[in-house]
C-alpha atoms as a PDB file:
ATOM      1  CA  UNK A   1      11.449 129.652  97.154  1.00  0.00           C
ATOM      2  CA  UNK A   2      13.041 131.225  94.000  1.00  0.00           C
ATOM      3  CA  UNK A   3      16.545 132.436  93.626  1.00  0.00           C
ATOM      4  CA  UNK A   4      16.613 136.318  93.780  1.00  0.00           C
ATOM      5  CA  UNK A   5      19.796 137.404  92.160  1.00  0.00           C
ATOM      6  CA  UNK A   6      19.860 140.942  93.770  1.00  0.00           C
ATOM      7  CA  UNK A   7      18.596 140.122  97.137  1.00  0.00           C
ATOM      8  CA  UNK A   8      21.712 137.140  97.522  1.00  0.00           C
ATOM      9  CA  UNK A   9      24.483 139.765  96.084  1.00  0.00           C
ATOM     10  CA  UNK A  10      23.006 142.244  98.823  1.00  0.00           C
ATOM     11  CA  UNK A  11      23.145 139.652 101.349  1.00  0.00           C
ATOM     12  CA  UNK A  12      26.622 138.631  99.786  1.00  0.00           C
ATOM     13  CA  UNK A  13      27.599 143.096 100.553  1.00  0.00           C
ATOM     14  CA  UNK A  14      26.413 143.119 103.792  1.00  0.00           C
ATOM     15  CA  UNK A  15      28.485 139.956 104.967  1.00  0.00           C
ATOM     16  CA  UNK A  16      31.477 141.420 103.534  1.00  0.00           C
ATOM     17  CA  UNK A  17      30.660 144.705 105.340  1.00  0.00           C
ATOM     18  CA  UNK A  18      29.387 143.408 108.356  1.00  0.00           C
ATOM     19  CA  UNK A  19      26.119 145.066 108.166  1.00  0.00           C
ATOM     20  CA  UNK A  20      22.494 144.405 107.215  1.00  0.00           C
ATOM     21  CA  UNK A  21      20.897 144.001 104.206  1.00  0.00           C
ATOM     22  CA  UNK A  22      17.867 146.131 103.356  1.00  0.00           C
ATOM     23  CA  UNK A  23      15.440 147.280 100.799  1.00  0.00           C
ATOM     24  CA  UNK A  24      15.810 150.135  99.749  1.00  0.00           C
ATOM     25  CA  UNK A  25      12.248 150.423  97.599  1.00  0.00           C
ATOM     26  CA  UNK A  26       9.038 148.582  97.775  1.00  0.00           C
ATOM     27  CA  UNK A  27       9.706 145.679  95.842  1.00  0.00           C
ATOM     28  CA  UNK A  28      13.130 144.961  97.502  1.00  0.00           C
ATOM     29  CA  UNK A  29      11.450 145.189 100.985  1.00  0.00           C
ATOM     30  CA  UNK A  30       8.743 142.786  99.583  1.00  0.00           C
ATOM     31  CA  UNK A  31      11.564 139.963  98.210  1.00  0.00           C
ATOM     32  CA  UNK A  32      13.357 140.280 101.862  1.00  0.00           C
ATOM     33  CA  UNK A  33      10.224 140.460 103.570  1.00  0.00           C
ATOM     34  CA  UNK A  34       9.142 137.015 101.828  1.00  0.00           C
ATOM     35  CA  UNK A  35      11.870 135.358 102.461  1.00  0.00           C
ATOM     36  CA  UNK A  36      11.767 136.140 105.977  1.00  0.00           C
ATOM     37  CA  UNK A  37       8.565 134.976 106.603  1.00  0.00           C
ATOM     38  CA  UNK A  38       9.530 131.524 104.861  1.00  0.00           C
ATOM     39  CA  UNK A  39      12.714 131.501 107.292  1.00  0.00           C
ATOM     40  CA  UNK A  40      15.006 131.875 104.939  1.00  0.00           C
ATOM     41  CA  UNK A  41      16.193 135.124 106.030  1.00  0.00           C
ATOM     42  CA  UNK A  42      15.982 136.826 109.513  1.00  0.00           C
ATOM     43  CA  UNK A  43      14.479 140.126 110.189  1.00  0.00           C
ATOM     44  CA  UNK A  44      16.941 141.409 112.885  1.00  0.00           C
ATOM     45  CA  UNK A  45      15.927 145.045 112.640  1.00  0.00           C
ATOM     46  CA  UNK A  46      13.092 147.112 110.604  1.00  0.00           C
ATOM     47  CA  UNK A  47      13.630 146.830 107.008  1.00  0.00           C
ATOM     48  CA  UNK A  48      17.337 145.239 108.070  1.00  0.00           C
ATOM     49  CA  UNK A  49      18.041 141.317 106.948  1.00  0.00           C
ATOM     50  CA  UNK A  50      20.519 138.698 107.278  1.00  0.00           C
ATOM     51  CA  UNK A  51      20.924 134.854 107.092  1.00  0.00           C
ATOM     52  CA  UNK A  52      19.991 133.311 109.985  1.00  0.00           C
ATOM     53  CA  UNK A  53      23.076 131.322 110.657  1.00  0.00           C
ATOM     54  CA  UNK A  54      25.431 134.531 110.076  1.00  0.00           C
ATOM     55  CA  UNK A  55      23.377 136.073 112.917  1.00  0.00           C
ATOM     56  CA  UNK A  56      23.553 133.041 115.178  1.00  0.00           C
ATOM     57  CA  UNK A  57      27.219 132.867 114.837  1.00  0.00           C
ATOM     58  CA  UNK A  58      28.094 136.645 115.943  1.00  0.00           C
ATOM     59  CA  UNK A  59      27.898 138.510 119.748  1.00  0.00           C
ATOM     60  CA  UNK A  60      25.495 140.691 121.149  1.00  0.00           C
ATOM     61  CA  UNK A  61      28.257 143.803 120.480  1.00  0.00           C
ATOM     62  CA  UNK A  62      28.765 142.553 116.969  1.00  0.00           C
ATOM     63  CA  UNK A  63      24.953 142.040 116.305  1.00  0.00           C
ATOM     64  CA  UNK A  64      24.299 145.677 117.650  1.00  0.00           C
ATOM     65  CA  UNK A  65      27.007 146.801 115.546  1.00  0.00           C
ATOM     66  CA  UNK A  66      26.164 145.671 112.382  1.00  0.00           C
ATOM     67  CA  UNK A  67      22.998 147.395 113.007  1.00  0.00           C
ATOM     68  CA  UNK A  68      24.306 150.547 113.661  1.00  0.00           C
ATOM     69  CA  UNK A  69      26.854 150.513 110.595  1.00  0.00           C
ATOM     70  CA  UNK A  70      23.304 149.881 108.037  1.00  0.00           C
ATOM     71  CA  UNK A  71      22.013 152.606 109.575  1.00  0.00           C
ATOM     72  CA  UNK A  72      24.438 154.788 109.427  1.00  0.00           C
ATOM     73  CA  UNK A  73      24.272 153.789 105.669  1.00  0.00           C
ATOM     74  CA  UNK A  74      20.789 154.983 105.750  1.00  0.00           C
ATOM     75  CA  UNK A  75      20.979 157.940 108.062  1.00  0.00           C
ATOM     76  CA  UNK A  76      24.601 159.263 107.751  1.00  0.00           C
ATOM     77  CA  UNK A  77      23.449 162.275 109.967  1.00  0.00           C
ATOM     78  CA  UNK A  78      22.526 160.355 113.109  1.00  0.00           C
ATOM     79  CA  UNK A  79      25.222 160.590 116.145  1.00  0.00           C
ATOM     80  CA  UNK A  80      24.751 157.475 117.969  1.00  0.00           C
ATOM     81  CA  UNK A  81      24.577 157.668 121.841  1.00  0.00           C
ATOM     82  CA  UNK A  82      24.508 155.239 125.088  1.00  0.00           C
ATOM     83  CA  UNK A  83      25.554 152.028 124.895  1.00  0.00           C
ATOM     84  CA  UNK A  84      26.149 151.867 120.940  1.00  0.00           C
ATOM     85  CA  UNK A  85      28.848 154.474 121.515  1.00  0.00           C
ATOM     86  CA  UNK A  86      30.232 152.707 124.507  1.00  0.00           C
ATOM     87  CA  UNK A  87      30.516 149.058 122.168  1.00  0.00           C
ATOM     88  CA  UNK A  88      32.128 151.306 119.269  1.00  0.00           C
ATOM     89  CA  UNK A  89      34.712 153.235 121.736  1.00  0.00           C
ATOM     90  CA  UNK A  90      35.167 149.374 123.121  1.00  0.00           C
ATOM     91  CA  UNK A  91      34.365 150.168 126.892  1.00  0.00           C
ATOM     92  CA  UNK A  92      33.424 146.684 128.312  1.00  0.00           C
ATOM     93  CA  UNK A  93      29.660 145.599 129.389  1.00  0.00           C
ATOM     94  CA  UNK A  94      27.604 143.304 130.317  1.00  0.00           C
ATOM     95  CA  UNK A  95      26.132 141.415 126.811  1.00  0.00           C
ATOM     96  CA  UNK A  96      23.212 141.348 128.295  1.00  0.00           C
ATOM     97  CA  UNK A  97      22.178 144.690 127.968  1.00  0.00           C
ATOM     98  CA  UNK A  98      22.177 144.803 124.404  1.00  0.00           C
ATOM     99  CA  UNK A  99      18.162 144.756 124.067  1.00  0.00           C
ATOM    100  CA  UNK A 100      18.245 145.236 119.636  1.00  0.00           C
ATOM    101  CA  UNK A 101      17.630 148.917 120.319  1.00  0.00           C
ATOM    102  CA  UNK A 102      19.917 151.754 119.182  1.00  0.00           C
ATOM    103  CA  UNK A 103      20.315 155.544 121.127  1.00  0.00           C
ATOM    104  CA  UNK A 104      20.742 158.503 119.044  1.00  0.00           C
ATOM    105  CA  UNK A 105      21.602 162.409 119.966  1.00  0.00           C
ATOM    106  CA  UNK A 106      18.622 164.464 119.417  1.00  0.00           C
ATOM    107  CA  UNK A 107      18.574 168.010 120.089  1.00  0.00           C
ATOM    108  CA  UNK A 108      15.078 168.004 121.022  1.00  0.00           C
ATOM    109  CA  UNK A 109      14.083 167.352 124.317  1.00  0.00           C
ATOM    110  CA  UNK A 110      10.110 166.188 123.433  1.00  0.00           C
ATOM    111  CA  UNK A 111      10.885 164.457 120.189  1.00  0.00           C
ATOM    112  CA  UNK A 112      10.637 160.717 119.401  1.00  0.00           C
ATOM    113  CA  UNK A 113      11.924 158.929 117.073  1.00  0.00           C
ATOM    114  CA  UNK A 114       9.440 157.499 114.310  1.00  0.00           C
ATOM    115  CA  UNK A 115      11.688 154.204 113.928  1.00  0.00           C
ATOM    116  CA  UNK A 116      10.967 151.451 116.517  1.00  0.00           C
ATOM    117  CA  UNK A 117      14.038 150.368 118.751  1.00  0.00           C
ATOM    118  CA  UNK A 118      15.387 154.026 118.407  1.00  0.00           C
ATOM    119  CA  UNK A 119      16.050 155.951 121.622  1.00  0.00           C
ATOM    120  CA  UNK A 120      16.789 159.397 121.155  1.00  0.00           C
ATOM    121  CA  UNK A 121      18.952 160.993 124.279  1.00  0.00           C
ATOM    122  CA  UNK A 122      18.772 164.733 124.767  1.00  0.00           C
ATOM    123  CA  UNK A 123      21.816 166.556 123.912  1.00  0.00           C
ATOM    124  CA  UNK A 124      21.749 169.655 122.620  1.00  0.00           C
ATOM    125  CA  UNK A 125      24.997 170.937 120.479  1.00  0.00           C
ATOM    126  CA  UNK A 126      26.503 167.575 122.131  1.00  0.00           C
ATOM    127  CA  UNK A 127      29.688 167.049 119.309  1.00  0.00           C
ATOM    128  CA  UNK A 128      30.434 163.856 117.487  1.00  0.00           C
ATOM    129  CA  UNK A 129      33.993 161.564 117.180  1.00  0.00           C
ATOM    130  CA  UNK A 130      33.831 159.358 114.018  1.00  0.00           C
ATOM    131  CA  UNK A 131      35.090 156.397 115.652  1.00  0.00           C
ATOM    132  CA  UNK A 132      35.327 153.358 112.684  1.00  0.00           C
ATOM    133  CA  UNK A 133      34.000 155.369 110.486  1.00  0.00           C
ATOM    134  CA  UNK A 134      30.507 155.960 113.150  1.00  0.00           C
ATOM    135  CA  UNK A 135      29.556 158.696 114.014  1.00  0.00           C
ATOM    136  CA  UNK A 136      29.339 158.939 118.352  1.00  0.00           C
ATOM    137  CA  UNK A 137      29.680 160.908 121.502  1.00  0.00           C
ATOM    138  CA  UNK A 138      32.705 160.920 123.131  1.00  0.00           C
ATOM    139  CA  UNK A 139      34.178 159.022 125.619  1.00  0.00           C
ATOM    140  CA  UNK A 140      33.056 161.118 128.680  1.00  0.00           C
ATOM    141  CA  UNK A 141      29.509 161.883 127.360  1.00  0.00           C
ATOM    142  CA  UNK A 142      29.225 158.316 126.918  1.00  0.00           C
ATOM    143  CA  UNK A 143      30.105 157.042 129.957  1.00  0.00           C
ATOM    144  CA  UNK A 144      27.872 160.000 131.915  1.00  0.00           C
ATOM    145  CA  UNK A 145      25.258 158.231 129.636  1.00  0.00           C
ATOM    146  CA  UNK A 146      25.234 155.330 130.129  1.00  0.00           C
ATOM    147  CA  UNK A 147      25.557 156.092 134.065  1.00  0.00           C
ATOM    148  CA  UNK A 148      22.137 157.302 133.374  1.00  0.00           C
ATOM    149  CA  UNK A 149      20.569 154.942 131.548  1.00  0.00           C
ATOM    150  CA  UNK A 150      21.795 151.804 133.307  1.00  0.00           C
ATOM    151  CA  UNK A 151      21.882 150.282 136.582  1.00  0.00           C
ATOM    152  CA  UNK A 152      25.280 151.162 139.017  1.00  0.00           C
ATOM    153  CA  UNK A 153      26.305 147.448 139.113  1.00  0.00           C
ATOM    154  CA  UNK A 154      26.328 147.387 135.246  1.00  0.00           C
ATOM    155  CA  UNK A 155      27.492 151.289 134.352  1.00  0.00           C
ATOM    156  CA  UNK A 156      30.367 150.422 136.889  1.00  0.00           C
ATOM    157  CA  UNK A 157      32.477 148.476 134.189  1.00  0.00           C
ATOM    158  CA  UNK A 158      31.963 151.169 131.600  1.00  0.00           C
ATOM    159  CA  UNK A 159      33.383 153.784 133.563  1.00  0.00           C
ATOM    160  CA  UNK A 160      36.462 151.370 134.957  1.00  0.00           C
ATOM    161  CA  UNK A 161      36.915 150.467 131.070  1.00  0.00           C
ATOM    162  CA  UNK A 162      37.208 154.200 130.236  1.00  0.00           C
ATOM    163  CA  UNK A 163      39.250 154.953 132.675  1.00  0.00           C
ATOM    164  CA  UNK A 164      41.597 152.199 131.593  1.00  0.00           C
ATOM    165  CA  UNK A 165      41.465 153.791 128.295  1.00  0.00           C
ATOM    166  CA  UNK A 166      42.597 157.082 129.057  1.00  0.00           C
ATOM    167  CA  UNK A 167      39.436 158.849 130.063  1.00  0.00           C
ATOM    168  CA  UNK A 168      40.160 161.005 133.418  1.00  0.00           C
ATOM    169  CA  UNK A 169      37.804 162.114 136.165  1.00  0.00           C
ATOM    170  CA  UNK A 170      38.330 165.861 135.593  1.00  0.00           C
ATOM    171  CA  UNK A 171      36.759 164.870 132.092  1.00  0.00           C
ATOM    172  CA  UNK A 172      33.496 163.142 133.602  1.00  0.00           C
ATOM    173  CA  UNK A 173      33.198 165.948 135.894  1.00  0.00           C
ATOM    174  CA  UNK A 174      33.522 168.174 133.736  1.00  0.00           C
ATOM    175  CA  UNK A 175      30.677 166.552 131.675  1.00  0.00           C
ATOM    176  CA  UNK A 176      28.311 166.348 134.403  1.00  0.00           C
ATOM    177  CA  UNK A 177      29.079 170.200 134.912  1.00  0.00           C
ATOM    178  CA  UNK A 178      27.798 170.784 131.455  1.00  0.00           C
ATOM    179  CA  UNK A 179      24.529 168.967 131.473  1.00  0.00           C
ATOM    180  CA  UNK A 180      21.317 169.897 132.873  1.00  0.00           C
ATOM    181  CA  UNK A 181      20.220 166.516 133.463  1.00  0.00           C
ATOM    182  CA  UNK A 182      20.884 165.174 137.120  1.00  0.00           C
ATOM    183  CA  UNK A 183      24.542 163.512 136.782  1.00  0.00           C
ATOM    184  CA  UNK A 184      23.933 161.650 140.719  1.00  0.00           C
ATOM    185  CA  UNK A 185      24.718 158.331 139.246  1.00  0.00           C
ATOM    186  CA  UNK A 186      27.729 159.053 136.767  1.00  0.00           C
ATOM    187  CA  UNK A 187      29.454 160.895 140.010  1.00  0.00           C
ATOM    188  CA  UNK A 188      28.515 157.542 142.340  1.00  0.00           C
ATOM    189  CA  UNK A 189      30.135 155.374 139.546  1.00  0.00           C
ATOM    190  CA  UNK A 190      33.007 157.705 139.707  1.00  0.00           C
ATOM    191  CA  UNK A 191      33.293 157.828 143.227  1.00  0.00           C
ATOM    192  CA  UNK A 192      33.614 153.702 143.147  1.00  0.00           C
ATOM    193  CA  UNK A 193      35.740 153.745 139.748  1.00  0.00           C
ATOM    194  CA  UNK A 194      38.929 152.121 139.805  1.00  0.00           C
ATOM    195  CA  UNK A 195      40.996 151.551 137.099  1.00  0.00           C
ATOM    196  CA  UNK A 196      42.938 148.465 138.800  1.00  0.00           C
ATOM    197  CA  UNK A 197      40.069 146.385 138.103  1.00  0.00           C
ATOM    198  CA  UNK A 198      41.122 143.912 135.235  1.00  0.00           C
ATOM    199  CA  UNK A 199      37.911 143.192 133.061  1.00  0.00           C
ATOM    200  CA  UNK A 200      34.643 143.770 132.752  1.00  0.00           C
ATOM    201  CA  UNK A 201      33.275 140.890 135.031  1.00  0.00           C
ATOM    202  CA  UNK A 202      35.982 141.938 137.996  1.00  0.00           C
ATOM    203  CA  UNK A 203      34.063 145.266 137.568  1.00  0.00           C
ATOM    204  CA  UNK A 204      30.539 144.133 137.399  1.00  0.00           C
ATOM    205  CA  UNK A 205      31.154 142.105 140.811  1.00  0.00           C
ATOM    206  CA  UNK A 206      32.770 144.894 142.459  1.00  0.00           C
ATOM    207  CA  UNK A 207      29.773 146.671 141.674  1.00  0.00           C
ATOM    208  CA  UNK A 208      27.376 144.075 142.769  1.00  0.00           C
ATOM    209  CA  UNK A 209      29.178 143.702 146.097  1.00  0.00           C
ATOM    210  CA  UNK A 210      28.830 147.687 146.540  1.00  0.00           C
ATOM    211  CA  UNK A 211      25.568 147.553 145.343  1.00  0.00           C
ATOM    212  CA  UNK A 212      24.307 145.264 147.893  1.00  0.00           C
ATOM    213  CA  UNK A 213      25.798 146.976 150.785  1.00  0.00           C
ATOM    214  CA  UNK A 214      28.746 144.965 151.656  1.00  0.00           C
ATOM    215  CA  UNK A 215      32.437 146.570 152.649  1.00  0.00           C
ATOM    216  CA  UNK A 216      34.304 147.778 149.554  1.00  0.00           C
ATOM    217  CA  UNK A 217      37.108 145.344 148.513  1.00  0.00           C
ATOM    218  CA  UNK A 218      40.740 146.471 147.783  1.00  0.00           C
ATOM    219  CA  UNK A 219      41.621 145.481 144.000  1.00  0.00           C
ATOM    220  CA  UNK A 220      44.406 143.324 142.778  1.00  0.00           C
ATOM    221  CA  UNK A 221      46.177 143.012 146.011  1.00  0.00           C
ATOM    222  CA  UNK A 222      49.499 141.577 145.990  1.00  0.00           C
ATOM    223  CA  UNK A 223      50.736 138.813 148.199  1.00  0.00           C
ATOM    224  CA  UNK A 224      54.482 136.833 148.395  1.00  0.00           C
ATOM    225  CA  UNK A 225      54.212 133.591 149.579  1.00  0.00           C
ATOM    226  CA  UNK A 226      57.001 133.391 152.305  1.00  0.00           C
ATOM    227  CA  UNK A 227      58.418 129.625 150.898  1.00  0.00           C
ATOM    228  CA  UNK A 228      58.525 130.242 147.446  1.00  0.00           C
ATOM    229  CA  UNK A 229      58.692 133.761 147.471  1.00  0.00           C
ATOM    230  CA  UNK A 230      56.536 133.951 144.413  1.00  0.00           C
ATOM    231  CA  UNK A 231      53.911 136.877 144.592  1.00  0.00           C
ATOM    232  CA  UNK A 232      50.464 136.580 143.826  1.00  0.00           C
ATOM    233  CA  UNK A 233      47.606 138.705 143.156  1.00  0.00           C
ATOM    234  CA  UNK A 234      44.056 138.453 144.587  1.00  0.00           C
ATOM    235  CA  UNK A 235      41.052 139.608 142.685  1.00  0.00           C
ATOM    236  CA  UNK A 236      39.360 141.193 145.372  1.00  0.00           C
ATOM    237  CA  UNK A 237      41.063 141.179 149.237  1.00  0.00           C
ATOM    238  CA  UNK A 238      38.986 142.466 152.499  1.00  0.00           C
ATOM    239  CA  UNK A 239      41.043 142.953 155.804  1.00  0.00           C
ATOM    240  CA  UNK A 240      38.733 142.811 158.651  1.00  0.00           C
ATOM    241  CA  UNK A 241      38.857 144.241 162.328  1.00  0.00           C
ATOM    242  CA  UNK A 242      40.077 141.262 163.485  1.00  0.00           C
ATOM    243  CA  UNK A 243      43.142 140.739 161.521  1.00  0.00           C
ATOM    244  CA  UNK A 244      41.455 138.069 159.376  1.00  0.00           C
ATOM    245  CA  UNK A 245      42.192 138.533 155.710  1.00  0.00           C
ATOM    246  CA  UNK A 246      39.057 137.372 152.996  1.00  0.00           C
ATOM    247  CA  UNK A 247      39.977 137.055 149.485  1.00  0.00           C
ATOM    248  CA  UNK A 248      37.316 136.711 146.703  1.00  0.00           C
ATOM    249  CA  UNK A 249      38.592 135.808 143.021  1.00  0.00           C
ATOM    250  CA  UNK A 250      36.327 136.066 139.618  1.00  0.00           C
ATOM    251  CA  UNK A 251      36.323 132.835 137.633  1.00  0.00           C
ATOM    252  CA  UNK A 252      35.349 133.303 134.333  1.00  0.00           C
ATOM    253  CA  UNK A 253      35.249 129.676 132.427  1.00  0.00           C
ATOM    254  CA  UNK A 254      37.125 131.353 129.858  1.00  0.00           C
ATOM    255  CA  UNK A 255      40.249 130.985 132.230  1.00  0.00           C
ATOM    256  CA  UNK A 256      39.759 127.012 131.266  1.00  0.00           C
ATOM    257  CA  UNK A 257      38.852 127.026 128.021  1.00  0.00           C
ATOM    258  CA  UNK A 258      40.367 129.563 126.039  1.00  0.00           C
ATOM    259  CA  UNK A 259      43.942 128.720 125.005  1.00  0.00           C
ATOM    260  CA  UNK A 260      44.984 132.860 125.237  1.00  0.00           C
ATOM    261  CA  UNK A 261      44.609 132.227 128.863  1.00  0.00           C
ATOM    262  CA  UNK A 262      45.390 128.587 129.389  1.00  0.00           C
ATOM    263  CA  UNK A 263      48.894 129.284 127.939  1.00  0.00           C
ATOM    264  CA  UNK A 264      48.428 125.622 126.248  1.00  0.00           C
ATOM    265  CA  UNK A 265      47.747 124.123 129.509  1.00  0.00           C
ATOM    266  CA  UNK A 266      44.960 121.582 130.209  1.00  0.00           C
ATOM    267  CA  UNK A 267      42.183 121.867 132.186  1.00  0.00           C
ATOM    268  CA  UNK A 268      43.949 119.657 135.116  1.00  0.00           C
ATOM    269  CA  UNK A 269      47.404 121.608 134.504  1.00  0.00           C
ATOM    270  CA  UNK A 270      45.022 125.065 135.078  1.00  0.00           C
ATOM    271  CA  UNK A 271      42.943 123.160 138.190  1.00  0.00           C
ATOM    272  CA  UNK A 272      46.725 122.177 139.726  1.00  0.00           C
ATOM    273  CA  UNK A 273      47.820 125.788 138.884  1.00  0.00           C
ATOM    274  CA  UNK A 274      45.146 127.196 140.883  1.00  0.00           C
ATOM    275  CA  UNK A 275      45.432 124.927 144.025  1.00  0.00           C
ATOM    276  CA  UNK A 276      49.082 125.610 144.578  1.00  0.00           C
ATOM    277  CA  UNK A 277      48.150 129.069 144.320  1.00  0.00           C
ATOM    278  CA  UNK A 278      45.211 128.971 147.213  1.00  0.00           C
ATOM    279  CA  UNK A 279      48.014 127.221 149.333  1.00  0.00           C
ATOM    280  CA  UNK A 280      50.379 130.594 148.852  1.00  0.00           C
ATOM    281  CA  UNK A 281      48.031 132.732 149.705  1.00  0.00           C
ATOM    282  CA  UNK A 282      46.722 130.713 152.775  1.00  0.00           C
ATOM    283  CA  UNK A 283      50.661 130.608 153.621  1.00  0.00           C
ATOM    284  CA  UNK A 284      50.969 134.741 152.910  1.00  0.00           C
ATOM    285  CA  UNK A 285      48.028 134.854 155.603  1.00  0.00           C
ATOM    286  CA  UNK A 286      44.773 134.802 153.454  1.00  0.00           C
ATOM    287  CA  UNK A 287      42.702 133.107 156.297  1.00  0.00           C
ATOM    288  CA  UNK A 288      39.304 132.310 153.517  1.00  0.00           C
ATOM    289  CA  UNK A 289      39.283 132.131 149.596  1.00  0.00           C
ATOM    290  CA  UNK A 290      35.750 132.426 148.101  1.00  0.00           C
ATOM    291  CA  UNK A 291      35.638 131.112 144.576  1.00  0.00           C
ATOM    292  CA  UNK A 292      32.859 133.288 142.537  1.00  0.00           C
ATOM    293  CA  UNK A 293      31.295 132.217 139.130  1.00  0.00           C
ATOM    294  CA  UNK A 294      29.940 134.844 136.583  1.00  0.00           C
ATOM    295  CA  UNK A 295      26.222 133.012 136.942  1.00  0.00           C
ATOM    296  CA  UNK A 296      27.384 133.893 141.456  1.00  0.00           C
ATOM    297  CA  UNK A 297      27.341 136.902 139.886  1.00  0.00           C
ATOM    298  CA  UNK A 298      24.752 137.224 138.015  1.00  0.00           C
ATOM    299  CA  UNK A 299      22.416 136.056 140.520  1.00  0.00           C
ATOM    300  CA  UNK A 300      23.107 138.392 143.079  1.00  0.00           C
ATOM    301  CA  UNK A 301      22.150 136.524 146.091  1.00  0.00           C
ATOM    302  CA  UNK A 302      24.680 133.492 145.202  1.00  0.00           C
ATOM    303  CA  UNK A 303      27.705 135.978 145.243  1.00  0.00           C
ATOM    304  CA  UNK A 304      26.671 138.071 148.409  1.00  0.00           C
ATOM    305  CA  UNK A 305      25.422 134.464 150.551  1.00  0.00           C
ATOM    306  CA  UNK A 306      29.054 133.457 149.335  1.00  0.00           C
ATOM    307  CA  UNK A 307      30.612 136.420 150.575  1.00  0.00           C
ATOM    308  CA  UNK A 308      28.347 136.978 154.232  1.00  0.00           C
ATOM    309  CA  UNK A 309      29.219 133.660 155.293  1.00  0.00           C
ATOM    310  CA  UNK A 310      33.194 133.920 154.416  1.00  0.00           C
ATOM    311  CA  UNK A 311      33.060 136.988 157.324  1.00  0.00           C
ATOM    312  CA  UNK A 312      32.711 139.799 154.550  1.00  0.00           C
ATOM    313  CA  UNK A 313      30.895 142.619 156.554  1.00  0.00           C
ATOM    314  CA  UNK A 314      28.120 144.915 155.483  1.00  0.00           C
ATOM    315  CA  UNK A 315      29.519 148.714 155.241  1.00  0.00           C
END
């Protein structure tokens, strides 16, 4: 395929700007068009381009983002909503639930948006933070949001991340008091909140245990081993009727792999690390240690078969 001077210095802008490349008349969109059914280019959004390879090499939050920046371009007018204001405001989510659509405000309940992959969300008068130079709800309205628009398991870590950030309950409730809309599931996520929870996956676990009926864990409980007298601290800790003391902990692979949390240490020295710490808590009086993977998660029935048969209870 021929060179196209214009569409490669676009392409060249939008890398540099981490957005999108689009057309912005007919013959433009017909040059990126063409060269995204040849495969040189992808078609990631409508009208909205990029090299294929860029694309593979960013995350779901980045991908969604650069979206959202080339539209703003486009539509500098549109407040963005849901869970494009909860990447921007940097609550942490599940990746998964980035789907390549956007949410906008609209202040019209019965009106859709002519654009596919835009969701408008009714908010009437709802004002906007320019956050990064976007245009979004705030912090409460966005968590009430996105209370509303996703399951509790995966709205949980957005509304443990804001509270982490600053955001307090008298603001969600105070949120839900000013919307019509029925706020049952942004006042159950509040009601489970807790800000102790470390990350997004400790949160999306917690929610998946409460989800599924089983007792509510303590968070980040503390434990001195009585040799060493080193203290630890369990992910999640149950202490049952019978005196018998269940601890669950998250493993993210991360933990092995990623030299920020390795601290330089190889994947033995982290292995080692973590056995010597099972035999301090089993010493401190943790009678079981469940190990749970992100995929235990995930599945749902891995992490609560995992759980049921270390003793956990249902509530």
């Amino acid at each position: 395929m021929r060179r196209h001077a214009q569409v490669e210095r676009m392409l060249a802008d939008a890398e540099r700007t981490r957005r999108c490349a689009f057309g912005g008349n007919k013959a433009l969109r017909s040059a990126f068009e063409r060269r995204a059914a040849a495969g040189v280019l992808a078609r990631v959004f409508p009208n909205m381009y990029v090299d294929p390879q860029y694309w593979a090499a960013l995350d779901p939050p980045d991908r969604t983002l650069h979206i959202v920046r080339t539209l703003h371009e486009r539509h500098p007018q549109w407040v963005f909503a849901g869970l494009v204001a909860a990447t921007v405001h940097g609550f942490e989510h599940q990746w998964s639930l980035h789907d390549g659509g956007v949410s906008i405000v609209s202040s019209d309940e019965n009106t859709a948006s002519s654009l596919a992959r835009v969701r408008r969300l009714y908010a009437p008068g709802c004002p906007a933070e320019i956050v990064d130079g976007l245009p979004v709800t705030g912090k409460p309205r966005t968590v009430v949001d996105c209370c509303m628009l996703f399951d509790f398991r995966f709205a949980l870590p957005i509304m443990d991340s804001a509270l982490r950030q600053g955001v307090t309950k008298r603001d969600i409730i105070a949120t839900c008091g000013r919307l019509r809309a029925d706020c049952t599931d942004a006042l159950r996520a509040l009601h489970y909140a807790d800000v102790n929870s470390e990350n997004g996956g400790e949160s999306l676990m917690r929610g998946t245990i409460i989800e599924a009926g089983l007792m509510v864990p303590q968070t980040q409980v503390v434990f001195a081993d009585p040799v060493s007298g080193k203290r630890y601290r369990a992910d999640f800790a149950w202490r049952l009727d019978d005196g018998e003391i269940v601890v669950a902990e998250f493993d993210g692979a991360r933990k092995y792999v990623d030299p920020a949390m390795t601290d330089g240490r190889s994947i033995h020295g982290v292995v080692q690390e973590e056995r010597e710490r099972e035999a301090a808590l089993m010493r401190a009086g943790v009678t079981r240690i469940v190990r749970c993977t992100f995929d235990d998660v995930i599945l749902v029935d891995a992490l609560i078969c995992k759980l049921r048969s270390a003793g956990v209870p249902m509530r």
